[in-house]
Protein backbone atom coordinates (compact mmCIF):
# COMPACT_ATOMS: atom_id res chain seq x y z
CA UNK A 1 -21.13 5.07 1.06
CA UNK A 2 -17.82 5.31 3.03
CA UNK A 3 -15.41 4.05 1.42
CA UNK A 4 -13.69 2.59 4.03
CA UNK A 5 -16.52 0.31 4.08
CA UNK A 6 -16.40 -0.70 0.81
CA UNK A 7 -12.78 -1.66 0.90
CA UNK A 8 -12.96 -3.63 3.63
CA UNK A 9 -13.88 -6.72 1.13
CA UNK A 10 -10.09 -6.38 -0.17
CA UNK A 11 -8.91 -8.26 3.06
CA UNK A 12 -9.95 -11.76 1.75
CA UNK A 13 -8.44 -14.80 3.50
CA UNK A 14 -6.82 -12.67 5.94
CA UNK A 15 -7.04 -15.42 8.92
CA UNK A 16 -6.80 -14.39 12.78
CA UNK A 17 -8.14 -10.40 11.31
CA UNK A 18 -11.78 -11.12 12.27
CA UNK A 19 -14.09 -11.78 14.71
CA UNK A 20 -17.25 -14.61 14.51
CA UNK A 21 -20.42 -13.57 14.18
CA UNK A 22 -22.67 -14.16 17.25
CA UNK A 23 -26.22 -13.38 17.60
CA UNK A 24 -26.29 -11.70 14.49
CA UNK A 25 -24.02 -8.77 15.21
CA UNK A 26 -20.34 -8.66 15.36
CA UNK A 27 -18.16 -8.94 18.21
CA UNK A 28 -15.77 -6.01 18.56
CA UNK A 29 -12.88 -6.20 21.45
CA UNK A 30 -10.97 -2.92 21.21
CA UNK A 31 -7.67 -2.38 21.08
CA UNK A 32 -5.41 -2.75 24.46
CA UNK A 33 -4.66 0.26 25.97
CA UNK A 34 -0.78 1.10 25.47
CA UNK A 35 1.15 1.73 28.60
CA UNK A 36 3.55 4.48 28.48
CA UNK A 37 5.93 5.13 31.03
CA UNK A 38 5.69 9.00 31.14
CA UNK A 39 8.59 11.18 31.52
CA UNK A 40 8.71 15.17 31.81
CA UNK A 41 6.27 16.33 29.21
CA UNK A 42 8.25 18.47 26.26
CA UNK A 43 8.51 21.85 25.34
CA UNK A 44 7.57 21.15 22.00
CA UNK A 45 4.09 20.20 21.65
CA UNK A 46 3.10 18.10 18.29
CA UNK A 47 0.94 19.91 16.38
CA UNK A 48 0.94 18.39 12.66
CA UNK A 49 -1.28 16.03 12.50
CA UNK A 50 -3.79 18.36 14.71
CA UNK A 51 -5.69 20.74 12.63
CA UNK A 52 -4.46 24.19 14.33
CA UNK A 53 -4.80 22.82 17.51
CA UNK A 54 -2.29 21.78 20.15
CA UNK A 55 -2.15 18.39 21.45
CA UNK A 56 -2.24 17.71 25.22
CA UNK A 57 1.03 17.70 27.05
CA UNK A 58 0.87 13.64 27.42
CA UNK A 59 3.84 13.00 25.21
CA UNK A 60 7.16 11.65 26.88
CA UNK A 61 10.59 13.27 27.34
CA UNK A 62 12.39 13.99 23.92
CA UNK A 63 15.24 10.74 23.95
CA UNK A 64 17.24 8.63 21.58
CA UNK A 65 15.03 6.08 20.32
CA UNK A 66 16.80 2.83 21.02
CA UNK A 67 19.54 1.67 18.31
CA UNK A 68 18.81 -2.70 18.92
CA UNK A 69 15.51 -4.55 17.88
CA UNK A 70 13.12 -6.46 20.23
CA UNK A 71 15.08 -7.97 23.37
CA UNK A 72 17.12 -4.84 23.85
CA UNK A 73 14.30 -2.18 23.26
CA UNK A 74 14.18 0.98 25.45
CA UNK A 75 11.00 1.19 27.39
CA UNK A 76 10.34 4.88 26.79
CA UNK A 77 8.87 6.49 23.53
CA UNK A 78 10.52 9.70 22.17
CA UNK A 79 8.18 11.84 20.36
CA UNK A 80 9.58 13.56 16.76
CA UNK A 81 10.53 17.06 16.52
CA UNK A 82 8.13 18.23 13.68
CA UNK A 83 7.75 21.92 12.61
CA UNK A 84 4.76 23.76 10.69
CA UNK A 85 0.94 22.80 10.79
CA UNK A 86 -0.12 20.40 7.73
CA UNK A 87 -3.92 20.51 7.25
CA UNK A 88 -5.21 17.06 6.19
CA UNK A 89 -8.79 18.10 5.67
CA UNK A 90 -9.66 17.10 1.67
CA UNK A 91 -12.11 15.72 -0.20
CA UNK A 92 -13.49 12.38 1.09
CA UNK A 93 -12.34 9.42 -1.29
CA UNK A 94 -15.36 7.05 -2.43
CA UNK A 95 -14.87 4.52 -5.20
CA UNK A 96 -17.09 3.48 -7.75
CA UNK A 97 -18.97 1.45 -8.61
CA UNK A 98 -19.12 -1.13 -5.54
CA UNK A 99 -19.35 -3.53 -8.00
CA UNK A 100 -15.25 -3.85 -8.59
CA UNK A 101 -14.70 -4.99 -5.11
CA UNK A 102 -15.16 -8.92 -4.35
CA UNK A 103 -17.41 -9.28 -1.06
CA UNK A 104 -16.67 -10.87 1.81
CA UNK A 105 -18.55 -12.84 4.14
CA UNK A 106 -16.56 -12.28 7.06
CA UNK A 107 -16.45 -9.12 9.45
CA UNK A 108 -12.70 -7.43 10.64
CA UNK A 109 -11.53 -5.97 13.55
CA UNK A 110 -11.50 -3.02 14.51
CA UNK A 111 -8.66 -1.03 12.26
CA UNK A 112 -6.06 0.12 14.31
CA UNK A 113 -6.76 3.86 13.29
CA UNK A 114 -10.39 3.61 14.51
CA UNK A 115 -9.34 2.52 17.98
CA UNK A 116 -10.01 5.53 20.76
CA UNK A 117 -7.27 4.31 23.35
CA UNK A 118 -4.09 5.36 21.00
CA UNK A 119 -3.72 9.98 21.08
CA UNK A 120 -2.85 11.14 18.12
CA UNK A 121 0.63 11.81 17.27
CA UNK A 122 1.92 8.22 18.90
CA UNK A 123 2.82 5.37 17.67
CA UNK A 124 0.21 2.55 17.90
CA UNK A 125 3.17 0.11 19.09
CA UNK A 126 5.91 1.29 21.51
CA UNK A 127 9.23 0.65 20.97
CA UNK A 128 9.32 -1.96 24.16
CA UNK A 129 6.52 -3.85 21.90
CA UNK A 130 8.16 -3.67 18.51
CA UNK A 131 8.85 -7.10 17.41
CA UNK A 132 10.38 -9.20 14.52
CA UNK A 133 7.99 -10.25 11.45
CA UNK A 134 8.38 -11.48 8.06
CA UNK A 135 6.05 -10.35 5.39
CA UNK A 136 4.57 -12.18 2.35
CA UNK A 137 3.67 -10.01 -0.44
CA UNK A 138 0.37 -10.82 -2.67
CA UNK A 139 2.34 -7.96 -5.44
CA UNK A 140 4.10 -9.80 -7.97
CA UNK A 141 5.05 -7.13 -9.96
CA UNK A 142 8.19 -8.25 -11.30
CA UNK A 143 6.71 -12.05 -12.40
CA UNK A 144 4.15 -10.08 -14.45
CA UNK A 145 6.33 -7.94 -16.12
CA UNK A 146 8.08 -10.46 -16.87
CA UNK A 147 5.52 -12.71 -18.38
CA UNK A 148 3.92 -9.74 -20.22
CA UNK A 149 7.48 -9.27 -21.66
CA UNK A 150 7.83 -12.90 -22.44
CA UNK A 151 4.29 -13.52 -23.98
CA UNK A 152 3.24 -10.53 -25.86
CA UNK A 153 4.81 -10.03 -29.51
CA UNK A 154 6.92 -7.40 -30.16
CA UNK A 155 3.81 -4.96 -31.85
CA UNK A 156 1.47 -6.34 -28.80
CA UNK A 157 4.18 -5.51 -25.86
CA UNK A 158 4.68 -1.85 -27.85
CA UNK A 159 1.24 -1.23 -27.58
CA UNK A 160 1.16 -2.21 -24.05
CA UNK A 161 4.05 0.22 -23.41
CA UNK A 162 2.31 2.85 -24.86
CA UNK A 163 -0.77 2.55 -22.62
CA UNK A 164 -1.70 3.28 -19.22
CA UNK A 165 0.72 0.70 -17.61
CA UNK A 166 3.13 0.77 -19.59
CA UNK A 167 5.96 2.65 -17.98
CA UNK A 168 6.07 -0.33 -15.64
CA UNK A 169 7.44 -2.60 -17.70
CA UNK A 170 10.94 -0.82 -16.51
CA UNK A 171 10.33 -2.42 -13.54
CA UNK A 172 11.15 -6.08 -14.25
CA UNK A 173 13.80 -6.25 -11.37
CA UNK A 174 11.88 -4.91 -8.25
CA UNK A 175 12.62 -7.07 -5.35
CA UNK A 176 10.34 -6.96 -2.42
CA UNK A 177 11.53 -6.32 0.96
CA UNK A 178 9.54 -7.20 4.13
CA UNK A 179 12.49 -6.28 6.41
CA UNK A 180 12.05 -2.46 5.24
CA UNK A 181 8.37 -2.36 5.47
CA UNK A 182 7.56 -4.20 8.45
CA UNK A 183 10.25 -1.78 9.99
CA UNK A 184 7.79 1.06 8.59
CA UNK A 185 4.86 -0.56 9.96
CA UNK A 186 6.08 -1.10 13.41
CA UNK A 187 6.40 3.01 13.25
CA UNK A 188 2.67 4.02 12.21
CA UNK A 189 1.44 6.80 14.15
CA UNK A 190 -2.22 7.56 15.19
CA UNK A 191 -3.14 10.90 13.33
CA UNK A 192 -6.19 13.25 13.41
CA UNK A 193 -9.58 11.34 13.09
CA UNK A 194 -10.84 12.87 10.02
CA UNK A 195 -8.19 12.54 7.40
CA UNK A 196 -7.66 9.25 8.92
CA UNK A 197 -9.60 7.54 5.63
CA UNK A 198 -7.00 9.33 3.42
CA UNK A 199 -3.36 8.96 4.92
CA UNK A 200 -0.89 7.18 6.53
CA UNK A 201 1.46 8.22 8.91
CA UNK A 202 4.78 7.04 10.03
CA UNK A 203 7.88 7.95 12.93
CA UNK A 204 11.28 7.58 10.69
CA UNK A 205 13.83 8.97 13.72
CA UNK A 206 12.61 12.41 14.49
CA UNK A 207 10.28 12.46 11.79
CA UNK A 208 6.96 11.94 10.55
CA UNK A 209 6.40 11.18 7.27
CA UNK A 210 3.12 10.89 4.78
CA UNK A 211 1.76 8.39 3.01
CA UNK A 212 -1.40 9.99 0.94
CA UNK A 213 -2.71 9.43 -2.68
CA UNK A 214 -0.47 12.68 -3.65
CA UNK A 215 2.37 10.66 -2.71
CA UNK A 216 1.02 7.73 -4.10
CA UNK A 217 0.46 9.55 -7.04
CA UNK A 218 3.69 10.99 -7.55
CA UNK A 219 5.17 7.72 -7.25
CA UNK A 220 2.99 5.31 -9.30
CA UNK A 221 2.13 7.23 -12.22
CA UNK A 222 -1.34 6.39 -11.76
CA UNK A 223 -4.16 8.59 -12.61
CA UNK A 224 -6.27 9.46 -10.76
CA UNK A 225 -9.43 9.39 -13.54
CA UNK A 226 -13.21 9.92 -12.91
CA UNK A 227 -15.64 7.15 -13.82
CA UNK A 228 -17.73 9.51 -16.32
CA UNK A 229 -18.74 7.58 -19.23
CA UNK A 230 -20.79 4.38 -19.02
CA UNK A 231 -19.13 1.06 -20.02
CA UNK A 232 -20.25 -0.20 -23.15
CA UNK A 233 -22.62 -3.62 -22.46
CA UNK A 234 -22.36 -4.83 -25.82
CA UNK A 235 -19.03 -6.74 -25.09
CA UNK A 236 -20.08 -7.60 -21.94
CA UNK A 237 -18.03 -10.62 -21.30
CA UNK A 238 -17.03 -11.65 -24.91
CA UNK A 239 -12.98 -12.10 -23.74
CA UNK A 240 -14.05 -14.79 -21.29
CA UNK A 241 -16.35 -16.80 -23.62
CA UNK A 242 -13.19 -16.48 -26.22
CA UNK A 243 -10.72 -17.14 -24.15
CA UNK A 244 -11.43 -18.42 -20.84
CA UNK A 245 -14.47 -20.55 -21.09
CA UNK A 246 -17.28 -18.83 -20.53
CA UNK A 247 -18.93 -17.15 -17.81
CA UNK A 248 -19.61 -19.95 -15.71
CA UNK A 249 -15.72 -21.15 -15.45
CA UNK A 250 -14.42 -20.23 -12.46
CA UNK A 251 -10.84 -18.98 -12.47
CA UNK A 252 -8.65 -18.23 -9.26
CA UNK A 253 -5.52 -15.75 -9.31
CA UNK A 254 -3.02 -18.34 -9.78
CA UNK A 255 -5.22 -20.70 -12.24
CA UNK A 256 -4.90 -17.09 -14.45
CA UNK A 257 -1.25 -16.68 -14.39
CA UNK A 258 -0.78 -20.47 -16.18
CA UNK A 259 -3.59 -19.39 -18.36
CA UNK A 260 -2.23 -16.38 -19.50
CA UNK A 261 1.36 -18.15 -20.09
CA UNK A 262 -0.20 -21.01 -22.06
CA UNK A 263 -2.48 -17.89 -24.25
CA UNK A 264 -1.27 -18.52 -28.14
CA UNK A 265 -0.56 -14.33 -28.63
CA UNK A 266 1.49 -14.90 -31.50
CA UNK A 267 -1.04 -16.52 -33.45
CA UNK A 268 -3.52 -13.46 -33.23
CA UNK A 269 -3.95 -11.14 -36.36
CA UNK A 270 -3.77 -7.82 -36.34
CA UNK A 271 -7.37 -7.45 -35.26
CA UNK A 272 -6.55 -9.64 -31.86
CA UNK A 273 -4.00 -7.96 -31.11
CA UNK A 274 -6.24 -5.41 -29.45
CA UNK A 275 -7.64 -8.41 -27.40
CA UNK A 276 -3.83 -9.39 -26.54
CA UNK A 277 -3.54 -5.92 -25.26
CA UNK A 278 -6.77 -6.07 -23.28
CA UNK A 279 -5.67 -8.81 -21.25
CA UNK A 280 -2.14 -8.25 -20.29
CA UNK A 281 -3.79 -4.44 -19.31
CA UNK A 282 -6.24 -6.96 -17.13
CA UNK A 283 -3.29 -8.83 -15.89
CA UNK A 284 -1.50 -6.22 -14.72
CA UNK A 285 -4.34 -4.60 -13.12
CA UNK A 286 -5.44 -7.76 -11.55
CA UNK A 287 -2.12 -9.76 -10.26
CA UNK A 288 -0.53 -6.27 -9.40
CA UNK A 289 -2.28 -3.47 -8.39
CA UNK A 290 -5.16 -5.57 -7.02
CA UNK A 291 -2.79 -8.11 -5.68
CA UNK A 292 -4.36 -10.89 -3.50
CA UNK A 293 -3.69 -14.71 -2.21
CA UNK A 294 -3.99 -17.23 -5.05
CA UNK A 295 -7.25 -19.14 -3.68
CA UNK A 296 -9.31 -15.71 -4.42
CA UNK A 297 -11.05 -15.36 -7.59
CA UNK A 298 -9.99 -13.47 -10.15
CA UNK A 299 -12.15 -9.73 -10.55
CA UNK A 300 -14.43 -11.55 -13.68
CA UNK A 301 -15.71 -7.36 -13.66
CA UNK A 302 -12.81 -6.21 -14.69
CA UNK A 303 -12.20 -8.74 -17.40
CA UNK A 304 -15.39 -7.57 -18.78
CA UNK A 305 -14.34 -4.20 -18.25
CA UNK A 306 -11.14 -4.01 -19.96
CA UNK A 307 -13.01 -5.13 -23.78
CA UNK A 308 -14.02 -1.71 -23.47
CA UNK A 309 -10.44 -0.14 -23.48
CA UNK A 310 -11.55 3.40 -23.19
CA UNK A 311 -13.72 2.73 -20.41
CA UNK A 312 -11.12 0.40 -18.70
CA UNK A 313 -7.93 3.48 -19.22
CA UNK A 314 -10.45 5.90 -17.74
CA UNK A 315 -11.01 4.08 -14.59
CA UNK A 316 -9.26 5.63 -11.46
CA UNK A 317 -6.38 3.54 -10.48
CA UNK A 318 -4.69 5.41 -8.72
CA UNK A 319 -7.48 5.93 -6.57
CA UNK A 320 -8.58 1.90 -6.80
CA UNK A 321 -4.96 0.70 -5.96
CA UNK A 322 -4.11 3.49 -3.21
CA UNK A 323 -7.55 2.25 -0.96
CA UNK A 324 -6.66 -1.51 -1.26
CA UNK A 325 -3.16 -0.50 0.00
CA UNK A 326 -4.72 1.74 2.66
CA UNK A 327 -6.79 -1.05 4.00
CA UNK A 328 -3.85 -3.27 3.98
CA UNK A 329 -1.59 -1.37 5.77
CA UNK A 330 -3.88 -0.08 8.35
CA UNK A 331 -5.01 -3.11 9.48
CA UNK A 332 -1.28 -5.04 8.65
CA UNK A 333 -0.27 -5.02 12.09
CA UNK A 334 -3.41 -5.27 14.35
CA UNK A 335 -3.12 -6.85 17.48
CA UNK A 336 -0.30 -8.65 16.26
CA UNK A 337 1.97 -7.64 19.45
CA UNK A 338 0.00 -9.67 21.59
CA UNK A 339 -0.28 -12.65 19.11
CA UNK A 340 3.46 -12.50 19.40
CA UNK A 341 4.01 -12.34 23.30
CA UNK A 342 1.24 -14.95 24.18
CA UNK A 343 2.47 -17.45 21.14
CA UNK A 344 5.79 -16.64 22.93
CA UNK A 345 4.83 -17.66 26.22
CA UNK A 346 3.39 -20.69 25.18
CA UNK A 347 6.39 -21.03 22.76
CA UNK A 348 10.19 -19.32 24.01
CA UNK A 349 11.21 -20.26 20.30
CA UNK A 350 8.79 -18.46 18.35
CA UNK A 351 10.81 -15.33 17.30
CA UNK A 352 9.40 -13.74 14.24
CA UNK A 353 5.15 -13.00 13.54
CA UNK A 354 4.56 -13.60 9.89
CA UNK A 355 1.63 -12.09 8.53
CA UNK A 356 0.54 -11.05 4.64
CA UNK A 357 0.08 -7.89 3.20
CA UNK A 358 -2.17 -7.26 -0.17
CA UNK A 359 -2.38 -4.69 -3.06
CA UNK A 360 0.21 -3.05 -4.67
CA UNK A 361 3.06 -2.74 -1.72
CA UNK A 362 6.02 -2.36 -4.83
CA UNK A 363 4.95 1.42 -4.77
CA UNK A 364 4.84 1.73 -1.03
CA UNK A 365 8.42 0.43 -1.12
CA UNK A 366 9.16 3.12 -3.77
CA UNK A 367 7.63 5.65 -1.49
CA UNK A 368 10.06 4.58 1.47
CA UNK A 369 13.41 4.92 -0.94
CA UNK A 370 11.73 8.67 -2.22
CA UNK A 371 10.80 9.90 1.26
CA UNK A 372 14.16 8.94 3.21
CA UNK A 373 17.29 10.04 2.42
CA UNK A 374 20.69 8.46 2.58
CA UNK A 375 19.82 4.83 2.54
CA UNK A 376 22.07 2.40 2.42
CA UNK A 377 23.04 1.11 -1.59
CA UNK A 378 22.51 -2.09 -0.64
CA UNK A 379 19.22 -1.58 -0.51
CA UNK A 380 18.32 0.41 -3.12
CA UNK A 381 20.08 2.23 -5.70
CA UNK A 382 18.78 5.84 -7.28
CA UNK A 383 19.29 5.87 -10.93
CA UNK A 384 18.12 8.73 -13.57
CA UNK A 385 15.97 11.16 -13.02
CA UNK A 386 13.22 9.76 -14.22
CA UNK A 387 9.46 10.04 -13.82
CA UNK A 388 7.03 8.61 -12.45
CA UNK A 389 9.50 8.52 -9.28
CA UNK A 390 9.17 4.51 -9.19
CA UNK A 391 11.11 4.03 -12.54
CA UNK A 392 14.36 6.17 -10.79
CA UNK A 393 14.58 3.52 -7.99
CA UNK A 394 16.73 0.32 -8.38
CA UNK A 395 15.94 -2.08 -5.23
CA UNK A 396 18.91 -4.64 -3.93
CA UNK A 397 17.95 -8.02 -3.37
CA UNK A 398 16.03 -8.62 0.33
CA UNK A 399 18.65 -11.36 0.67
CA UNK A 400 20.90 -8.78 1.37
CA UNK A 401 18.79 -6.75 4.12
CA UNK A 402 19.30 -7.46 7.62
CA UNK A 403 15.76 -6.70 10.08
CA UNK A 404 18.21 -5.56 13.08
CA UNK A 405 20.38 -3.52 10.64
CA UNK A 406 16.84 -1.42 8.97
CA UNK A 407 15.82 -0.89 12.42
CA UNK A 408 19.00 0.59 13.49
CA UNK A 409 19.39 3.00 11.02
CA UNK A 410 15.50 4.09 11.02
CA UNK A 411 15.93 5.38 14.17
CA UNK A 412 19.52 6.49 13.88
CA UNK A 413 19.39 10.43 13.13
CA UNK A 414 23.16 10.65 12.64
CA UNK A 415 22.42 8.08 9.44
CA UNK A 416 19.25 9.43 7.73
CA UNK A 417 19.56 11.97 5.20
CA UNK A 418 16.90 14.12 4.39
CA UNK A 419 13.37 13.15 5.36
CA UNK A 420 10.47 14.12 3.29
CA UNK A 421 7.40 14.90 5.21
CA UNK A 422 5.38 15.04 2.00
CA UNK A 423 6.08 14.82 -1.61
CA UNK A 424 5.84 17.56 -3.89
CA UNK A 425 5.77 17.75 -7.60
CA UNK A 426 8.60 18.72 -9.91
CA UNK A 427 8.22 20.88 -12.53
CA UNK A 428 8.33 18.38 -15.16
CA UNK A 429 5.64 16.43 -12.91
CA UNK A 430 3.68 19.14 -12.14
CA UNK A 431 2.78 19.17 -16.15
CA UNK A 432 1.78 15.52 -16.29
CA UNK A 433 -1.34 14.18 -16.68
CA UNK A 434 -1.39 12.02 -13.35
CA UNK A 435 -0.49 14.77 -11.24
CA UNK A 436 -3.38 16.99 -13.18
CA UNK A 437 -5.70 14.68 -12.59
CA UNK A 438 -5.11 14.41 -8.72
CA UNK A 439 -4.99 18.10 -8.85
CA UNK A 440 -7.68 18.67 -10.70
CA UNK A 441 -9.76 16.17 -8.20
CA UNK A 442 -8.57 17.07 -5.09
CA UNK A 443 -8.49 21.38 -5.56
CA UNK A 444 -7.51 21.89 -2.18
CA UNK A 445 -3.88 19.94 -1.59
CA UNK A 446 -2.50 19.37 1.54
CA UNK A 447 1.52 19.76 1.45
């Protein structure tokens, strides 16, 4: 089973991202096609995201991308000046079981990587269609820390700290910023059809840049485990008939977070702590890396899950949170540029396109501050050198981030420091047990 298929259940509640159903198949309108207005073809052909192969001469004169947002864009699109071939060819990713995912009844469109009309190596949006948006993030990874921190006794939260999510507990202050990733997403760039299940890719400037599970890897922490041993049925959904009132209550994703606060963890004995532990580990998983909108259900199969802690820590999350994000960000910004110009006709004073996005988009965010170089300090500050890369990265408050300002610099190669294609390990990383396990997975890395 693909697993883009699979994960296409993640997208619950997304309105305006599907299509009706209509004598019993779905409707699919592709994709626009973009027009380009075509300069002299470069010297330099782009060749990275091809496997070995040139692309075809199609690509516009090598410019300055334009420096102002929206009403002020150039109409032209420069291509980046890449170097070296990157093979993306790897292992297919497939989760399982299907069972974790929560179905949905609806169908999508049409992902913007599966559309034929865009060649590979552009940009799905030109720079004349970029325009403004403001992003609400389903992550709330720094209310969960914090109510971890706040609930759990002082044994409890050490034995969360010690476990498989622990080392995120150093990021209580982790601000979201929409401004910085809607700039990212109005620079994704169609890449080579196969690997298209496995990466993202994005123009910063001159430069691509890749967004893969290595990365993702290398930035979360997460491990990338294989579902080997069988989950133990015997506790099969003993923490909800404890705690949360049986098996036929239904709980939604914010109905959990005043359940959790109002939990009585301080009045469990030595032999609940474990339990204490299982949930906040459930929490976590739940409200961040599986992060949603509040009307969805919580994932009752992970809940059951989790009693068996071994089972639960051997699960692959960084595989299970890097697909959700995947689907989220490839799909983020479909068709929204002509939502925008024809809500804008009938309305001159609609400026911005709000939209959400889902899963765990704190460690996307850490990706953007480890892959560019020489961003500002008031938006993110680089502490220690610590590891995973996420705990080294001290975000400013959004409040502080200006939309025209983010896409200035991104396409300002006089500002950016060094760009990072792709992420490699460390040798201090390259002994943990994350990185092993991605390795280990996936022999044959690309980089």
């Amino acid at each position: 089973m693909r697993s883009k298929a699979i994960h296409k259940s993640f997208l619950l509640g997304l309105k305006g991202e599907y299509r009706s159903k209509q004598s019993g198949k779905f409707t699919i309108i592709p994709i626009k096609i973009l027009i380009f207005f075509i300069l002299t073809p470069p010297k330099i052909f782009l060749s990275t995201l091809a496997i070995k192969q040139l692309l075809r001469p199609k690509h516009p004169s090598l410019i300055s991308p334009p420096t102002l947002p929206f009403t002020h864009l150039s109409q032209t699109d420069p291509t980046p000046i890449i170097g070296g071939d990157i093979n993306p060819r790897r292992r297919r990713l497939h989760l399982s079981p299907a069972s974790d995912l929560q179905p949905s009844t609806k169908p999508r469109y049409m992902a913007k990587s599966e559309s034929p009309d865009i060649e590979v190596g552009k940009m799905y949006f030109s720079y004349a269609d970029h325009f403004p948006g403001r992003i609400s993030s389903m992550c709330k990874l720094s209310s969960v820390i914090k109510a971890i921190e706040e609930k759990l006794t002082k044994r409890q939260l050490t034995m969360f700290k010690n476990d498989i999510f622990g080392h995120f507990l150093e990021c209580r202050s982790f601000p979201f910023s929409g401004v910085i990733l809607h700039n990212l997403l109005l620079r994704q760039v169609a890449h080579e059809e196969d690997s298209r299940e496995d990466q993202l890719w994005f123009q910063i400037g001159e430069h691509l840049i890749r967004l893969s599970i290595v990365e993702w890897c290398l930035v979360t922490g997460l491990s990338f485990g294989v579902d080997t041993n069988q989950k133990n049925d015997e506790m099969e959904q003993r923490l909800r008939n404890t705690y949360f009132g049986g098996v036929h209550r239904k709980i939604n994703v914010k109905e959990f977070d005043a359940i959790f606060k109002e939990l009585k963890f301080e009045e469990m004995d030595d032999m609940d702590d474990m339990d204490a532990l299982k949930i906040a580990l459930f929490y976590f998983a739940d409200r961040v890396l599986n992060a949603r909108k509040n009307h969805c259900q919580i994932n009752f199969d992970w809940l059951d899950q989790v009693d068996d802690i071994q089972y639960f820590r051997k699960r692959s999350w960084d595989l299970l949170s890097w697909e959700m994000i995947y689907e989220s960000f490839d799909n983020a910004l479909f068709e929204k540029d002509e939502k925008f110009k024809k809500t804008r006709l009938k309305n001159p004073d609609h400026n911005i396109e709000k939209y959400n996005l889902y899963g765990f988009t704190s460690g996307v965010q850490a990706w953007i501050y480890e892959a560019i170089g020489g961003l500002p300090s008031i938006w993110v500050v680089k502490t220690k050198n610590k590891i995973p890369r996420i705990l080294q990265l001290k975000p400013m408050a959004s409040s502080r981030i200006n939309f025209a300002e983010v896409y200035s610099f991104f396409n300002d190669e006089s500002r950016l420091g060094d760009v990072l294609q792709t992420l490699k390990p460390n040798s201090k990383e390259s002994s943990r047990k994350y990185w092993l396990s991605v390795k280990d997975y996936l022999p044959s890395i690309p980089g």
